[in-house]
Protein backbone atom coordinates (compact mmCIF):
# COMPACT_ATOMS: atom_id res chain seq x y z
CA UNK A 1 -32.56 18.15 6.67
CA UNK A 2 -31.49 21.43 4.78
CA UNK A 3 -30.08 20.81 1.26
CA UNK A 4 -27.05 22.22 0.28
CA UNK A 5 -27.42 25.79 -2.09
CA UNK A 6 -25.87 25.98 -5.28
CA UNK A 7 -22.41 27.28 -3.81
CA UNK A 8 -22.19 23.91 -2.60
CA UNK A 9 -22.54 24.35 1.41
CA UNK A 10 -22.52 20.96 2.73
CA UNK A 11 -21.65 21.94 5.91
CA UNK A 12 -25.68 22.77 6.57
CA UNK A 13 -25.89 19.02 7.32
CA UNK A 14 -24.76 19.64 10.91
CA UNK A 15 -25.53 17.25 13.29
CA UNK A 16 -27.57 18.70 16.38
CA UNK A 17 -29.50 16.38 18.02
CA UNK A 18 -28.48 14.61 21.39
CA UNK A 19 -25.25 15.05 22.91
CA UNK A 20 -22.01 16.23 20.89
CA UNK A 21 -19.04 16.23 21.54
CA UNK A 22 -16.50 18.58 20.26
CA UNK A 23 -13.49 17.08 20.29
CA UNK A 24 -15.36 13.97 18.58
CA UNK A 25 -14.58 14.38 14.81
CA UNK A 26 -15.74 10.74 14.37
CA UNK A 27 -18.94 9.35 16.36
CA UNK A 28 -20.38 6.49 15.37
CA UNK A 29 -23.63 5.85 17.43
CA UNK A 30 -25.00 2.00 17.50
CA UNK A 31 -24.22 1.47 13.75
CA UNK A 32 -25.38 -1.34 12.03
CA UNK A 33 -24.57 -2.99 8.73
CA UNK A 34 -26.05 -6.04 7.72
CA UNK A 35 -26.14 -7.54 3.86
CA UNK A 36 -28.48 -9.64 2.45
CA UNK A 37 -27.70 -12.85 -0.75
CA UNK A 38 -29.22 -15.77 -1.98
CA UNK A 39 -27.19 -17.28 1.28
CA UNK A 40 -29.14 -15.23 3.60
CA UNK A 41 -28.39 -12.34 5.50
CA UNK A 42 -25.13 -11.70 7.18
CA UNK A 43 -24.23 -8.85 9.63
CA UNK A 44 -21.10 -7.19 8.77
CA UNK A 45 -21.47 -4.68 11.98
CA UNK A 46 -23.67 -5.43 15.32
CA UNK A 47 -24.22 -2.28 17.18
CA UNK A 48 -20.86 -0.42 17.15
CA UNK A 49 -20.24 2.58 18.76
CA UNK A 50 -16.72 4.60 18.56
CA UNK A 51 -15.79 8.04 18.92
CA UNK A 52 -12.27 9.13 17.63
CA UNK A 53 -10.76 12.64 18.62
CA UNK A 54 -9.61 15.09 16.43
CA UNK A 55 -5.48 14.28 16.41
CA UNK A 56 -5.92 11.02 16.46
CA UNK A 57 -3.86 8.30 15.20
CA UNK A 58 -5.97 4.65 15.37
CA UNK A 59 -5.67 1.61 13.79
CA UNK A 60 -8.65 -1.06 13.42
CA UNK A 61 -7.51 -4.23 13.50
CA UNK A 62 -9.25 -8.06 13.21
CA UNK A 63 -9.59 -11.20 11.65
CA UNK A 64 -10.47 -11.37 7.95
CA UNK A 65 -14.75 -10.77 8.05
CA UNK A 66 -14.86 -8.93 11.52
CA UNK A 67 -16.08 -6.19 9.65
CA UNK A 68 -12.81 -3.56 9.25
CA UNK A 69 -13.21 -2.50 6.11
CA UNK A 70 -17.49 -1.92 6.24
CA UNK A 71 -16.25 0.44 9.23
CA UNK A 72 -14.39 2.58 7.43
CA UNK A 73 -16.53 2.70 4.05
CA UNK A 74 -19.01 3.72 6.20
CA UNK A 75 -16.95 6.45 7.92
CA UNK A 76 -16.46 7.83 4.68
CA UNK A 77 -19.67 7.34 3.42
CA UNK A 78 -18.78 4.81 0.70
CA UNK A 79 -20.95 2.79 2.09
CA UNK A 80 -24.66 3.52 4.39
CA UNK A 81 -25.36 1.95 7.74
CA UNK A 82 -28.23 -0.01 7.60
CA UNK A 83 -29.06 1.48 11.13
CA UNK A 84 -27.42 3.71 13.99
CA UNK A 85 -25.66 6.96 13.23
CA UNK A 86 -22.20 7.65 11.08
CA UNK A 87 -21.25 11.71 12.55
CA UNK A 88 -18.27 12.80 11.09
CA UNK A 89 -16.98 16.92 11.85
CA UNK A 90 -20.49 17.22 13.05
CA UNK A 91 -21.92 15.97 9.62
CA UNK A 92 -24.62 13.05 9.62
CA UNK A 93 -22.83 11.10 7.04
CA UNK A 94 -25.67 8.34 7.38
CA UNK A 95 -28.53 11.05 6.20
CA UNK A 96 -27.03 12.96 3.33
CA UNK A 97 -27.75 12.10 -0.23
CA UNK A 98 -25.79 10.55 -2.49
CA UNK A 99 -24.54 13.85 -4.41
CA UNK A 100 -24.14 15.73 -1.33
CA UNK A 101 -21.70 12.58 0.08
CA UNK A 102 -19.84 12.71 -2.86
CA UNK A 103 -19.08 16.50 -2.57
CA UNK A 104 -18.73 16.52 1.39
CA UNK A 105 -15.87 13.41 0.89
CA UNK A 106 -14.33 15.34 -1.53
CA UNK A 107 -13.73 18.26 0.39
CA UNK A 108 -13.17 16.34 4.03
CA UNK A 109 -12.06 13.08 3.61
CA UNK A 110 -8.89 12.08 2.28
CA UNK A 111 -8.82 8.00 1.10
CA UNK A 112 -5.79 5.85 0.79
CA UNK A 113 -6.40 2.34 -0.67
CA UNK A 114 -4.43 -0.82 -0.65
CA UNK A 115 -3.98 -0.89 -4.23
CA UNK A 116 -3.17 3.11 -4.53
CA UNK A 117 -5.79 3.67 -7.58
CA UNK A 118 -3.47 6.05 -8.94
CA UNK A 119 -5.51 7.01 -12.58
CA UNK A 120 -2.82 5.34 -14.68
CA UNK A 121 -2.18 7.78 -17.74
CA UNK A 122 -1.66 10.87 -15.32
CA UNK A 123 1.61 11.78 -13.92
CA UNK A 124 1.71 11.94 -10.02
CA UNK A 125 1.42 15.61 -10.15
CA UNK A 126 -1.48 15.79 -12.60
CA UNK A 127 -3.47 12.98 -10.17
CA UNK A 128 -3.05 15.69 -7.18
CA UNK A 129 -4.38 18.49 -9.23
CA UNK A 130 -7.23 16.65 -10.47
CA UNK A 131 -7.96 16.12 -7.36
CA UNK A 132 -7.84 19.92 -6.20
CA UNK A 133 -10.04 20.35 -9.07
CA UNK A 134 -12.90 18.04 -8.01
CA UNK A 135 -12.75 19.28 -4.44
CA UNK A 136 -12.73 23.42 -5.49
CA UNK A 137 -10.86 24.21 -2.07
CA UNK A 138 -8.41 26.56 -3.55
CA UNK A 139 -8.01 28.75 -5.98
CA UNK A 140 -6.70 27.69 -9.40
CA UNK A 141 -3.71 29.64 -9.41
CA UNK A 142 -2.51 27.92 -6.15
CA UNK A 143 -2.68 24.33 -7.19
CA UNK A 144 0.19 23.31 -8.78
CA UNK A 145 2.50 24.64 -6.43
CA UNK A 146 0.37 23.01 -3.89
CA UNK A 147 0.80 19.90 -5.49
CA UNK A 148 4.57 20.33 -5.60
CA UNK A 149 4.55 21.09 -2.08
CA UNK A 150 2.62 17.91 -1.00
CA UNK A 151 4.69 15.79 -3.35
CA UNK A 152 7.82 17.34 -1.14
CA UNK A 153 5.83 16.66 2.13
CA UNK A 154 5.96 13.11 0.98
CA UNK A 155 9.12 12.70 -0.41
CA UNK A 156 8.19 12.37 -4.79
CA UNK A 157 9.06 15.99 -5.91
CA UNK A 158 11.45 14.12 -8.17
CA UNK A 159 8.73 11.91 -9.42
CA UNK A 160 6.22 14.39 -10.27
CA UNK A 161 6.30 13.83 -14.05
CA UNK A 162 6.38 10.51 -13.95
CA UNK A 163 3.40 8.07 -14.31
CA UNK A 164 2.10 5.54 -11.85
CA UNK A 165 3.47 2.44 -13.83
CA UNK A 166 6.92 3.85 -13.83
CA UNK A 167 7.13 3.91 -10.09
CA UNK A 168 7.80 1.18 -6.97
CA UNK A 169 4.59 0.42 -4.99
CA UNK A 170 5.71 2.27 -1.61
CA UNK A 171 5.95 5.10 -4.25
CA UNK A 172 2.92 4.72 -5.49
CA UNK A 173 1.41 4.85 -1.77
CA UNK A 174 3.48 7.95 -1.28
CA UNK A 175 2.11 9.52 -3.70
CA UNK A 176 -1.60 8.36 -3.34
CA UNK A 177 -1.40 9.63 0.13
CA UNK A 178 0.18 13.21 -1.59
CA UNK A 179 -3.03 12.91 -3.33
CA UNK A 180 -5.38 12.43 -0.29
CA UNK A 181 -4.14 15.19 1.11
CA UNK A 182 -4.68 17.74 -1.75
CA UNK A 183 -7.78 19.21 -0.35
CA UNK A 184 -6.42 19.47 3.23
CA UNK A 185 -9.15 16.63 4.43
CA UNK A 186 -10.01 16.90 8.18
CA UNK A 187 -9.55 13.11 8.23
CA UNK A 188 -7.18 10.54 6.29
CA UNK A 189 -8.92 6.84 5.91
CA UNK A 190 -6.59 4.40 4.97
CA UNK A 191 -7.79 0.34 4.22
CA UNK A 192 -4.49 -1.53 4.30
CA UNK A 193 -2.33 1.26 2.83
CA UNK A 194 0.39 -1.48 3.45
CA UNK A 195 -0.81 -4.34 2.49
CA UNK A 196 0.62 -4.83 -1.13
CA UNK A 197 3.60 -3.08 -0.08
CA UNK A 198 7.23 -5.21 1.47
CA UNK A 199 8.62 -4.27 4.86
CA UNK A 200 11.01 -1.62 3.76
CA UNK A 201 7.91 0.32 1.99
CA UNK A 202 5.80 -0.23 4.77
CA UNK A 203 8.29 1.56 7.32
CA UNK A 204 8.24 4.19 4.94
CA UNK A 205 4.89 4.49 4.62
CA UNK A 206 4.04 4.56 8.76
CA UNK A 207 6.63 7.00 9.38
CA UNK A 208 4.61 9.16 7.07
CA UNK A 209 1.67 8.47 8.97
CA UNK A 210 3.37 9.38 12.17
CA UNK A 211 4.69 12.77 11.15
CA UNK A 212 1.42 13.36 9.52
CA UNK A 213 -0.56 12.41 13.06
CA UNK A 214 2.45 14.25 14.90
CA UNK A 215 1.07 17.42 13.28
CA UNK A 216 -2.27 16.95 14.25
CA UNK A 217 -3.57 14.86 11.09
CA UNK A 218 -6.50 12.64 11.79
CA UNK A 219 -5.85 9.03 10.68
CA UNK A 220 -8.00 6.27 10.60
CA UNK A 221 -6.31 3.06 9.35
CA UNK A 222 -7.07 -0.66 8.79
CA UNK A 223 -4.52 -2.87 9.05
CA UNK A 224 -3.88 -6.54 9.81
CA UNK A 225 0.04 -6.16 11.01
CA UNK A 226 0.13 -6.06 14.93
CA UNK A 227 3.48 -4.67 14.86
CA UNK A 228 2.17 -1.73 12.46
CA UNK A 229 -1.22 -1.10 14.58
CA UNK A 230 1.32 -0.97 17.87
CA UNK A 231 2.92 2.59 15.93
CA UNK A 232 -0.43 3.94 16.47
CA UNK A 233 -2.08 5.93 19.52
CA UNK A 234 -4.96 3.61 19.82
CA UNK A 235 -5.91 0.27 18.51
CA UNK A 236 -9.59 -1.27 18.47
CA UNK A 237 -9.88 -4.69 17.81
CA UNK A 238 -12.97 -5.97 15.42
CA UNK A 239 -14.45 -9.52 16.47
CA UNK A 240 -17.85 -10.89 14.31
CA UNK A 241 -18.52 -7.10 13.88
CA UNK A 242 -18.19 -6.24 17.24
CA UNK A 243 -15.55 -3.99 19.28
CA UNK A 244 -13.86 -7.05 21.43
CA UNK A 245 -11.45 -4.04 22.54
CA UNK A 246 -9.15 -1.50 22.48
CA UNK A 247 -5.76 -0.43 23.73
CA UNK A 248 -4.10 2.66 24.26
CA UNK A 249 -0.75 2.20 22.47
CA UNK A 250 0.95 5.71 23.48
């Protein structure tokens, strides 16, 4: 597999063997993830395969263990299948090295965490433009009014100078997802970007979801709220690491 030059070029990890899809921007091909403990082995993910189109809005949903979360930290290459194949924009995720996933989810993957991981002594504007700095995708000059811009998109322009600690949670998440978005990722992964957050912050936080997906954003999001997971285009269902099934919401 080609390494990426100097300039940074991870994009010469494109997938080509076997049969590709383009509208597939995620493909996961018989992907297994099992981890090993004093207890024994356990398998977090038997066999999965799932392909999500670009535009897509789906939820993964499941019982606490059915292996949600190991999905989608192997999506975005936080975490390596023990076997099978993670293809993400035509990238092997599962074969590049550890530098070269750190760069390529920098520049393509936007994360959104349950706990928003907000770096607590930068305001919300400064944790966007560090952001834009680690992924390089445009030009200093542009950033900050890019990160005024997203901060608008999202509804915190008036709380760009102030600090994480200073803000509600469904802030917080507003502005984490500001912050995901600051290198224009080809794919938003959220792990329960609700789940610390009350009803009221939770509607506020889907209906940013939807207008993102309604403009052709790719979202990938784990949830465990059935009502929440119905607001989505598609919904697979995680049993013992196993697709039980899926349903076509709208």
């Amino acid at each position: 597999m080609p390494t990426p030059s100097a300039n940074r070029k991870v994009r010469a990890t494109k997938y080509e063997p076997g049969n590709k899809s383009n509208d597939r921007l995620v493909d996961l091909r018989a992907v297994v993830k099992t981890y090993s403990s004093t207890a024994g082995t356990f398998a977090a993910l038997r066999g999965v395969d799932l392909q999500v189109r670009s535009g897509a809005f789906v939820s993964i949903v499941g019982k606490s263990g059915s292996g949600k979360s190991t999905l989608i930290n192997l999506v975005t290459g936080i975490d390596r299948p023990t076997s099978g194949e993670v293809i993400v924009d035509g990238v092997a995720v599962h074969g590049l090295t550890e530098e070269q996933i750190a760069i390529w989810r920098g520049r393509s993957i936007g994360v959104i965490f349950q706990f928003f991981q907000l770096l607590p002594t930068l305001t919300a504007v400064e944790n966007i433009l560090l952001a834009m700095d680690y992924g390089r995708r445009y030009p200093m000059a542009e950033r900050p009014d890019r990160a005024m811009a997203l901060l608008a998109l999202v509804g915190m322009a008036e709380q760009a100078n102030r600090v994480p600690h200073s803000m509600s949670g469904g802030q917080q998440q507003c502005v984490a997802i500001a912050r995901a978005l600051a290198n224009d990722p080809i794919l938003l992964a959220a792990d329960e970007p609700t789940g610390n957050l009350d009803s009221k912050s939770s509607d506020m936080i889907m209906r940013l979801f939807e207008n993102l997906a309604d403009s052709g954003k790719t979202i990938l999001m784990v949830t465990h709220d059935r009502d929440l997971a119905a607001r989505t285009h598609r919904t697979i269902r995680l049993s013992d690491g196993m697709i039980e099934n899926e349903v076509v919401n709208r």
